[in-house]
N, C-alpha and C. Protein backbone atom coordinates (compact mmCIF):
# COMPACT_ATOMS: atom_id res chain seq x y z
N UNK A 1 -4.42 17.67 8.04
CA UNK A 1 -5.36 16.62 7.76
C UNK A 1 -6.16 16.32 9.03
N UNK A 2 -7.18 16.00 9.06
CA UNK A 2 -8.45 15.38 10.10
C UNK A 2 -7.98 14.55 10.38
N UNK A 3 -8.16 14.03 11.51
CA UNK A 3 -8.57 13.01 11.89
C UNK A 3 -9.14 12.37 12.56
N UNK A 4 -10.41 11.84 11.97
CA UNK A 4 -11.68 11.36 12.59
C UNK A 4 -12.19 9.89 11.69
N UNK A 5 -13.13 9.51 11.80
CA UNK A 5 -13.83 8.59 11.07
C UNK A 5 -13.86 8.29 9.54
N UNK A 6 -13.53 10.00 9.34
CA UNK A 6 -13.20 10.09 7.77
C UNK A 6 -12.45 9.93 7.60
N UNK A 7 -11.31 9.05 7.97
CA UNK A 7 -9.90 8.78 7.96
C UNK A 7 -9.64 7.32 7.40
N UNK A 8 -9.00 7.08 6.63
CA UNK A 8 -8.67 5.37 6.36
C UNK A 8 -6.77 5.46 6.58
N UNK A 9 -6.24 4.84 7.17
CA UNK A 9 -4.70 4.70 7.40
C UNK A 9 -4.51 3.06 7.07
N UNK A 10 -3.64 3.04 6.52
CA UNK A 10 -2.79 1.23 6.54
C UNK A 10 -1.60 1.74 7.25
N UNK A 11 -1.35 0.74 7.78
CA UNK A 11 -0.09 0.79 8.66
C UNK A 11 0.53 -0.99 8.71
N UNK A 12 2.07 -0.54 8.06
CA UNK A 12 2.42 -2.38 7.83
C UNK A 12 3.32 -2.57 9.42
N UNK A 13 3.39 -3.65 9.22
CA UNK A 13 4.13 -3.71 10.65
C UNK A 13 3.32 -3.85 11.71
N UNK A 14 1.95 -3.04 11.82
CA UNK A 14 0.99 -2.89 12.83
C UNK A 14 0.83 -3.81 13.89
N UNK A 15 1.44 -5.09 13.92
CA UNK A 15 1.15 -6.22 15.05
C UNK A 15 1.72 -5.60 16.06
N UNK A 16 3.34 -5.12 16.02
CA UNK A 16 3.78 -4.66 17.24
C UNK A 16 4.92 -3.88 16.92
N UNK A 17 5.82 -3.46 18.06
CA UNK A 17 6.53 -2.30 18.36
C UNK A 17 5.99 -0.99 17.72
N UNK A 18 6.63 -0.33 16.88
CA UNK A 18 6.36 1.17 16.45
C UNK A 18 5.08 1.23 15.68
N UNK A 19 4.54 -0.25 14.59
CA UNK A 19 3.65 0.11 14.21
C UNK A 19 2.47 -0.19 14.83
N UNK A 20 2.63 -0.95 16.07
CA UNK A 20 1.30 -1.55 16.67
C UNK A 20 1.24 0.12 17.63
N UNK A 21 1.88 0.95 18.02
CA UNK A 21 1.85 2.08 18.30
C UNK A 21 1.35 2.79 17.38
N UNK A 22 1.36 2.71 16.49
CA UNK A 22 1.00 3.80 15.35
C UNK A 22 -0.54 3.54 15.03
N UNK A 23 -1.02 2.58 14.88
CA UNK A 23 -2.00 1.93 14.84
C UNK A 23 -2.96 2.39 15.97
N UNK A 24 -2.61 2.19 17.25
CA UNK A 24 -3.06 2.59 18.49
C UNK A 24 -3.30 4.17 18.33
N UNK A 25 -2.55 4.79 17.72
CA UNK A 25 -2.34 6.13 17.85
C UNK A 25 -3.60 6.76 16.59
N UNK A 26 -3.57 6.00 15.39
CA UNK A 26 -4.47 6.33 14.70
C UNK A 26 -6.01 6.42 15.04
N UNK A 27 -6.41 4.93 15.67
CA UNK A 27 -7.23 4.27 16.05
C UNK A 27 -7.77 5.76 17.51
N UNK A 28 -6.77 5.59 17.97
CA UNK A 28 -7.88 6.42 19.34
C UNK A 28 -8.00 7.81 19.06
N UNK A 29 -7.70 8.63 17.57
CA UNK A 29 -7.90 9.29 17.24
C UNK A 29 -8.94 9.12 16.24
N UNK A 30 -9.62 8.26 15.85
CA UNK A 30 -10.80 7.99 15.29
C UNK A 30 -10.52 7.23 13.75
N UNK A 31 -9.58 7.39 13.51
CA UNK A 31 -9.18 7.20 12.25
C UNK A 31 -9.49 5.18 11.87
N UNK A 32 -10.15 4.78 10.86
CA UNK A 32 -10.29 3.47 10.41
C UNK A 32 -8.56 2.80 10.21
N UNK A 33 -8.60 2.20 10.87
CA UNK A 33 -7.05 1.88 10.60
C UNK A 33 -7.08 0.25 10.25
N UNK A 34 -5.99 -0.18 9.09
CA UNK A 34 -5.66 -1.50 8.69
C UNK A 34 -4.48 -1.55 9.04
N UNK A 35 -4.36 -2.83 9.88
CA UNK A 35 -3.06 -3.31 10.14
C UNK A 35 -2.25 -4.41 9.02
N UNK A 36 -1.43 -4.34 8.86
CA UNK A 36 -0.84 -5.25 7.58
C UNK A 36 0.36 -5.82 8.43
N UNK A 37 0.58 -7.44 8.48
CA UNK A 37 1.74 -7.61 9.11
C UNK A 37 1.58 -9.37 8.94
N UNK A 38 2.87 -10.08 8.95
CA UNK A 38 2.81 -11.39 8.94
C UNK A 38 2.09 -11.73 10.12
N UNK A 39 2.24 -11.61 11.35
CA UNK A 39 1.87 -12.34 12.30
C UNK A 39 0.62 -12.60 12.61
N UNK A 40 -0.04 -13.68 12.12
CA UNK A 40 -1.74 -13.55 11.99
C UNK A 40 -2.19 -13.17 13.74
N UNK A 41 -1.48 -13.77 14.96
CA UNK A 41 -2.17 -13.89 16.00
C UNK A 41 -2.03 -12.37 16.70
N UNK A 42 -0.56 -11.61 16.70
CA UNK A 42 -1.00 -10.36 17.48
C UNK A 42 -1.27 -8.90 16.01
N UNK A 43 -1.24 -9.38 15.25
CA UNK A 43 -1.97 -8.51 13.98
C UNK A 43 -3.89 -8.78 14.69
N UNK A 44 -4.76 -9.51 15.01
CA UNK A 44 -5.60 -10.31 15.10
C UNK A 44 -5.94 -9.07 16.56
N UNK A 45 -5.03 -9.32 17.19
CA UNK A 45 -5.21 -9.52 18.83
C UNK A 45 -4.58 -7.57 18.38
N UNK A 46 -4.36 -7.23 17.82
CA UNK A 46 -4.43 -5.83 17.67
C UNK A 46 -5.73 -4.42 17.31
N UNK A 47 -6.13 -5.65 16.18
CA UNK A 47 -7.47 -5.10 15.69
C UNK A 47 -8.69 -5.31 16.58
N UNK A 48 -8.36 -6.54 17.45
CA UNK A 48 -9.26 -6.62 18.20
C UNK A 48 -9.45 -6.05 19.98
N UNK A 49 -8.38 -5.04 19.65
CA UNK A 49 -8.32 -4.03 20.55
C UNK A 49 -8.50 -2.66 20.56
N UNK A 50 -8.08 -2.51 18.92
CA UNK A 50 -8.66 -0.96 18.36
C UNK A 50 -9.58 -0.87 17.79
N UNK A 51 -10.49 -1.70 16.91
CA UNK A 51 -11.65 -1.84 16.14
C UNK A 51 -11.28 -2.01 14.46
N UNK A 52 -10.30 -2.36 14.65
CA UNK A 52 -9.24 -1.94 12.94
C UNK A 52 -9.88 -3.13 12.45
N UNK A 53 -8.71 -3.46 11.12
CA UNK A 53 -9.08 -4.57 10.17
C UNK A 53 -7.84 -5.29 9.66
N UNK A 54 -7.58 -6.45 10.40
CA UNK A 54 -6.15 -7.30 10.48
C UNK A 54 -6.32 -7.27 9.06
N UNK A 55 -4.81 -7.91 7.97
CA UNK A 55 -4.78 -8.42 7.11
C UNK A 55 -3.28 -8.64 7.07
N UNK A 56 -3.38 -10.26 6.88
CA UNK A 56 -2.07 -11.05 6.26
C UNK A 56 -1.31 -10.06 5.13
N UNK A 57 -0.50 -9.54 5.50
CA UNK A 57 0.65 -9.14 4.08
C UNK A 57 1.68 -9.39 4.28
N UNK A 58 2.34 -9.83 3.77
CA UNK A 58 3.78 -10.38 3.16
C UNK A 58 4.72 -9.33 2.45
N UNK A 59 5.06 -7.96 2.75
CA UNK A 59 5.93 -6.87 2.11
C UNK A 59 6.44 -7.43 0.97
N UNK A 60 7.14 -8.31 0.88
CA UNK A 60 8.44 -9.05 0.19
C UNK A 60 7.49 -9.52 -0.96
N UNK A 61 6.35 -9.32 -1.12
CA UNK A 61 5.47 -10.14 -2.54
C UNK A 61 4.62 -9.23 -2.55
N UNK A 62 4.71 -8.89 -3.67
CA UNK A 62 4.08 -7.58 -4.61
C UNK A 62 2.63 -8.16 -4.81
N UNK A 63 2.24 -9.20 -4.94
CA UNK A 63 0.56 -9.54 -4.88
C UNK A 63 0.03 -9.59 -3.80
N UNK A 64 0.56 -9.82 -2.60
CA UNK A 64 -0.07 -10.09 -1.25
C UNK A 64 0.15 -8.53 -0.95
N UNK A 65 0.56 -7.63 -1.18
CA UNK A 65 0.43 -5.87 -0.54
C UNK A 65 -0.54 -5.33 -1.57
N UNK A 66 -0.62 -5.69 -2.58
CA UNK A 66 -1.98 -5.54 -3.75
C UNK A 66 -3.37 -6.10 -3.13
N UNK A 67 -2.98 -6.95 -2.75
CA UNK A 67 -4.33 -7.63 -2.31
C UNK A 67 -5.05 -7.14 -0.88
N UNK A 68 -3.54 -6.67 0.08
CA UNK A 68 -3.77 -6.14 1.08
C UNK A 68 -4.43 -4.81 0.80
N UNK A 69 -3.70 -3.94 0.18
CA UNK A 69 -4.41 -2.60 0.15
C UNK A 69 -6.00 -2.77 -0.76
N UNK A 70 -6.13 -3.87 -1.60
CA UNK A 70 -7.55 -4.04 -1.91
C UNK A 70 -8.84 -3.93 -1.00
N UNK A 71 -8.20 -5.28 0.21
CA UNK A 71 -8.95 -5.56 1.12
C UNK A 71 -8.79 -4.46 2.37
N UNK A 72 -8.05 -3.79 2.55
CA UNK A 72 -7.96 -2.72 2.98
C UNK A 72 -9.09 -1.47 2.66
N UNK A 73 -9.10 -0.90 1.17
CA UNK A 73 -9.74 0.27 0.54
C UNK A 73 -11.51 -0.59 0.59
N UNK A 74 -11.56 -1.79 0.52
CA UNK A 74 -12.78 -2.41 0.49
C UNK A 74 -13.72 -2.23 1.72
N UNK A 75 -12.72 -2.21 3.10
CA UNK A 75 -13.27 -2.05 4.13
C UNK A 75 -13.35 -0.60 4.27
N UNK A 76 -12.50 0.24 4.59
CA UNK A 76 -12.36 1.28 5.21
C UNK A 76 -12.48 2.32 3.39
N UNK A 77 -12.46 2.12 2.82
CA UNK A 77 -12.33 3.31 1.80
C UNK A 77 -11.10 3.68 1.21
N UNK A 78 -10.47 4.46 0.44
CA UNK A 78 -9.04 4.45 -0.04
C UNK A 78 -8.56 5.24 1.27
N UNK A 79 -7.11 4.78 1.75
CA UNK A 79 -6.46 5.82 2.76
C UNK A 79 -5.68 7.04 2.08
N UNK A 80 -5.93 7.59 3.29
CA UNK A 80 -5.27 9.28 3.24
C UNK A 80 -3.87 9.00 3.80
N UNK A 81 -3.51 7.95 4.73
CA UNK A 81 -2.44 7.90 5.43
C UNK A 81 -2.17 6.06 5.25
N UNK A 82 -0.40 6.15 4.86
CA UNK A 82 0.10 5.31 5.07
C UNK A 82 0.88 5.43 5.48
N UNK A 83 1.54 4.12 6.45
CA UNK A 83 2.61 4.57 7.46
C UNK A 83 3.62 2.78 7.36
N UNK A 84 4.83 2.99 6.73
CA UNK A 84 5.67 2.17 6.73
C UNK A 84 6.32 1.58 7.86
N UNK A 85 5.78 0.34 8.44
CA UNK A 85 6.70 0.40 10.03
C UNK A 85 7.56 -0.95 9.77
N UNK A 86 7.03 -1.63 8.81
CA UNK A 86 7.34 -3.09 8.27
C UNK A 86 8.67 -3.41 7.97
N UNK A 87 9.38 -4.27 8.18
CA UNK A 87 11.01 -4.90 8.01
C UNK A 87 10.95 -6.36 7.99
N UNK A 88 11.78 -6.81 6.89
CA UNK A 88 12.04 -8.29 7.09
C UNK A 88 14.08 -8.13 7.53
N UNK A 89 14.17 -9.30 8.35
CA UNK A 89 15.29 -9.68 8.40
C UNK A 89 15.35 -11.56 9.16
N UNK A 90 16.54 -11.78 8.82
CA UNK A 90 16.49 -13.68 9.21
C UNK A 90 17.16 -13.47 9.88
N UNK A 91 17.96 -12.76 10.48
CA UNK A 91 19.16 -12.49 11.15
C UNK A 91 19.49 -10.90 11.20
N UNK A 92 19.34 -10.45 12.70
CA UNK A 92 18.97 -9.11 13.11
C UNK A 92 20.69 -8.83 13.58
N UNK A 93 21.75 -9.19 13.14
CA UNK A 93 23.13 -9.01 13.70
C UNK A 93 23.85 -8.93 12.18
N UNK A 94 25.19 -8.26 12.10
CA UNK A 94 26.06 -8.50 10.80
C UNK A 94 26.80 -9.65 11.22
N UNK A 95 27.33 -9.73 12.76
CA UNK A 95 28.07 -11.08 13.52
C UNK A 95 27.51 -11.35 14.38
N UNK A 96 27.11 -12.75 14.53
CA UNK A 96 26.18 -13.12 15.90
C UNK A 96 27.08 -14.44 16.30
N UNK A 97 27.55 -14.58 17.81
CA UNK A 97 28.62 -15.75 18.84
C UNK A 97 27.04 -16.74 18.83
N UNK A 98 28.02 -18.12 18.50
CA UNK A 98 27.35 -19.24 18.17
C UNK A 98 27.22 -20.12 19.41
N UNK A 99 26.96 -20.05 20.31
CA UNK A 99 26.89 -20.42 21.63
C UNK A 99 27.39 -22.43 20.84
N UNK A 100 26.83 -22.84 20.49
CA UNK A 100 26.95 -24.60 20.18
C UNK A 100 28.65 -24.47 19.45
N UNK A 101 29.03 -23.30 18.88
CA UNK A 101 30.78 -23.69 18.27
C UNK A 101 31.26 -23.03 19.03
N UNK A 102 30.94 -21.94 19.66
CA UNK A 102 31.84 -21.32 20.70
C UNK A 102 32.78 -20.30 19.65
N UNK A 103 32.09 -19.77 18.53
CA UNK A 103 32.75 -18.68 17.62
C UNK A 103 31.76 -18.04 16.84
N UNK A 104 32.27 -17.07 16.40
CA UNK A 104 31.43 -15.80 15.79
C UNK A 104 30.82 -15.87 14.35
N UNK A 105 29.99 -16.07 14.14
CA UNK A 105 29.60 -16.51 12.63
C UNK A 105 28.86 -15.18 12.28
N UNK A 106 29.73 -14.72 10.81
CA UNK A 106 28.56 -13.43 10.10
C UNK A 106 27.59 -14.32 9.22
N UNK A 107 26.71 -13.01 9.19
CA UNK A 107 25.75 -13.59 8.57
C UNK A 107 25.54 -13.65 7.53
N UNK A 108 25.13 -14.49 6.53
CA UNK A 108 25.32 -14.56 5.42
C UNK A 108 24.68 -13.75 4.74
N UNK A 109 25.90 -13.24 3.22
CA UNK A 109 25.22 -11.89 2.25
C UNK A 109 23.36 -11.79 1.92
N UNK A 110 23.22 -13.35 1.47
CA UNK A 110 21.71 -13.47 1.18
C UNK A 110 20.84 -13.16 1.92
N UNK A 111 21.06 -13.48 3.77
CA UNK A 111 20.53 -12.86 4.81
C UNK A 111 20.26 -11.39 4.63
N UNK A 112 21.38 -10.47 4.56
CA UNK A 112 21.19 -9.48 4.60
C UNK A 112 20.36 -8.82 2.89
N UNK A 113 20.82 -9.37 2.25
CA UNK A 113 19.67 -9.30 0.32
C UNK A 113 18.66 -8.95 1.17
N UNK A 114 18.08 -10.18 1.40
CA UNK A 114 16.69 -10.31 2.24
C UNK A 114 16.21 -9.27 2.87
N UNK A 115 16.77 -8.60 3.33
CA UNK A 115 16.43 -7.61 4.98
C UNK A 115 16.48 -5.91 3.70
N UNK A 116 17.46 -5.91 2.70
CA UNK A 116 17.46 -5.05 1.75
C UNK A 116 16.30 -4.83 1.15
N UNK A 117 15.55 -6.12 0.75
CA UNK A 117 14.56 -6.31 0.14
C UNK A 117 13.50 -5.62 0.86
N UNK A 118 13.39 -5.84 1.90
CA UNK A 118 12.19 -5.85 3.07
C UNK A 118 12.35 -4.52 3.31
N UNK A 119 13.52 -3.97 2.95
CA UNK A 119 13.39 -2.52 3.87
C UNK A 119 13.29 -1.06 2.44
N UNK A 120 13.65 -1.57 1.30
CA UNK A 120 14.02 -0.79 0.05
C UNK A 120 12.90 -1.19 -0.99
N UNK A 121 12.80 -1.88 -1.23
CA UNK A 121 12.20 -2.34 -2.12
C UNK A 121 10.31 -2.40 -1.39
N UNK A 122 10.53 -2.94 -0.61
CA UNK A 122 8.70 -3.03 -0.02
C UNK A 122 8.65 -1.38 0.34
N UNK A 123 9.74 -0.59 0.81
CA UNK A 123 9.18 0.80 0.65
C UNK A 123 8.60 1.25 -0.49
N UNK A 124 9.17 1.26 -1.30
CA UNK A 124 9.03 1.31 -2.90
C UNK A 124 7.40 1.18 -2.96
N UNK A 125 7.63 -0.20 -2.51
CA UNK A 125 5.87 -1.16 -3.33
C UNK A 125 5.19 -0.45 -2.33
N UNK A 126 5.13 -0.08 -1.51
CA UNK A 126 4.11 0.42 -0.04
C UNK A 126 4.12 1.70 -0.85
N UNK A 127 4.84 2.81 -0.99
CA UNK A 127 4.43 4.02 -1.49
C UNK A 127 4.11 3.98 -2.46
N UNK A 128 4.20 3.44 -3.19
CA UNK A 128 3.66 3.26 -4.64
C UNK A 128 2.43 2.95 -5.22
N UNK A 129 2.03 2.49 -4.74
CA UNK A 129 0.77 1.82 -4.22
C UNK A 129 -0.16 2.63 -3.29
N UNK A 130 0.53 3.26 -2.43
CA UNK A 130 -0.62 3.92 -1.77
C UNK A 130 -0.74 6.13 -2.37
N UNK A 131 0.71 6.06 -2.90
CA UNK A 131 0.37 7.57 -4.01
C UNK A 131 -0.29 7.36 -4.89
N UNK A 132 -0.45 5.73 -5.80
CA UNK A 132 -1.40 5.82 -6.52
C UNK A 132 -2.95 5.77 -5.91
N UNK A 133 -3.21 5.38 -5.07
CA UNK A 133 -4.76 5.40 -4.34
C UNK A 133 -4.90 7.11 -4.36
N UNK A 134 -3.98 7.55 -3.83
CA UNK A 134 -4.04 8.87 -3.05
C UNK A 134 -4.74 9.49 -4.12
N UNK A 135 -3.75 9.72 -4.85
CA UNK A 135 -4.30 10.39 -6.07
C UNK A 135 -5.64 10.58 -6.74
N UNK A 136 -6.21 9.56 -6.43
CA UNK A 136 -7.42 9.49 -7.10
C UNK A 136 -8.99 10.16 -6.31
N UNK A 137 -8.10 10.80 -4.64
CA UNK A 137 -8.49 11.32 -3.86
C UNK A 137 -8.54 13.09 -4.12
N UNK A 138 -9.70 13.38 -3.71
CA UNK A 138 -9.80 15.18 -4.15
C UNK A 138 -8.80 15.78 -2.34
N UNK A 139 -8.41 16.59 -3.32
CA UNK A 139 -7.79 17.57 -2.43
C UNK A 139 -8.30 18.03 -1.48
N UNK A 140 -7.22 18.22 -0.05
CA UNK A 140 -7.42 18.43 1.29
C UNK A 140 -7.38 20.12 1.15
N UNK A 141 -8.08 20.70 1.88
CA UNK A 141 -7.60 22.33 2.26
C UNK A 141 -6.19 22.84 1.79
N UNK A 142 -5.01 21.69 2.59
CA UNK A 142 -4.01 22.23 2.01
C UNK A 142 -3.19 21.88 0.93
N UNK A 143 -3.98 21.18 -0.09
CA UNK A 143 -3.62 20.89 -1.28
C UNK A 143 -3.28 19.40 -1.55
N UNK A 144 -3.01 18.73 -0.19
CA UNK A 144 -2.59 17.38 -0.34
C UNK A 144 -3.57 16.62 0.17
N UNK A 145 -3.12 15.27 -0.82
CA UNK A 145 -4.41 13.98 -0.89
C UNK A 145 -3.96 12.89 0.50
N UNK A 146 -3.43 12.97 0.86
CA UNK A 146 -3.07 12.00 1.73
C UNK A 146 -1.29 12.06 2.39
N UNK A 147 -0.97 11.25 3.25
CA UNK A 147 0.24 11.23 3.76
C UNK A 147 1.05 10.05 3.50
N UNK A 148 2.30 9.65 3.36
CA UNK A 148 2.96 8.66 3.13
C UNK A 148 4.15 8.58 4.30
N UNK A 149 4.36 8.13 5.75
CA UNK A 149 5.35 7.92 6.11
C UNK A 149 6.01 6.89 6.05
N UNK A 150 7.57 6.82 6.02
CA UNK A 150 8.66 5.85 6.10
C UNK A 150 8.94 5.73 7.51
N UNK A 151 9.37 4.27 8.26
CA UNK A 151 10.08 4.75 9.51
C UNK A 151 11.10 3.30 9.84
């Protein structure tokens, strides 16, 4: 696949660590890139370093990643590349020491639901969503419409 101008990528997560890298990585390869991520200020302060196109998404709600990839394909065109960098969790430990009791508290099952959700299920809705765009895309040289990574 190219990548130049004729390129549209979403990338969730994009504010920072792997996907604000990925983003960077698209971007200085020419590619139109949308960042998708809760954090309005370094989602913001991302695009406004690569030339991209911030947008509020919420993984965990199936209308706000609808709406994202809308406003996404609206700007930049349908993407060829999506790239999963996005995770929810409330609690990044299975046992985390409670400094105020002075003992080890796990974290609760629903905590971790949550982080299941964010990591299984918004994969789901993220590829799903963006094989159906793909699709509607004519074929590359080597037969494929676009890319879908997980990470």
């Amino acid at each position: 696949m190219k990548l130049d101008s004729s390129t549209a990528a979403v990338v969730t997560g994009g504010a920072s660590g792997l996907g604000r890298a990925t983003a960077e990585a698209l971007a200085a390869a020419g590619v139109k890139v949308a960042v998708f991520d809760i954090n309005d200020a370094l989602g913001e302060e991302v695009v406004k370093s690569i030339g991209g196109l911030f947008v509020h998404v919420d993984i965990t709600d199936e209308q706000s990643v609808l709406d994202g990839f809308a406003k996404a394909r609206a700007a930049h065109g349908q993407e060829r590349i999506a790239v999963h960098c996005a995770m929810t969790s409330r609690r990044g430990k299975t046992l985390a020491y409670d400094k105020e009791t002075g003992k080890f508290r796990r974290t609760p099952t629903e905590d971790y639901a949550y982080g299941v959700a964010g990591i299984l299920t918004a994969s789901y809705r993220i590829g799903s969503i963006a094989a159906e765009g793909m699709a509607t895309l004519p074929e590359l040289e080597d037969g494929e419409r676009g890319a879908i990574v997980f990470t």
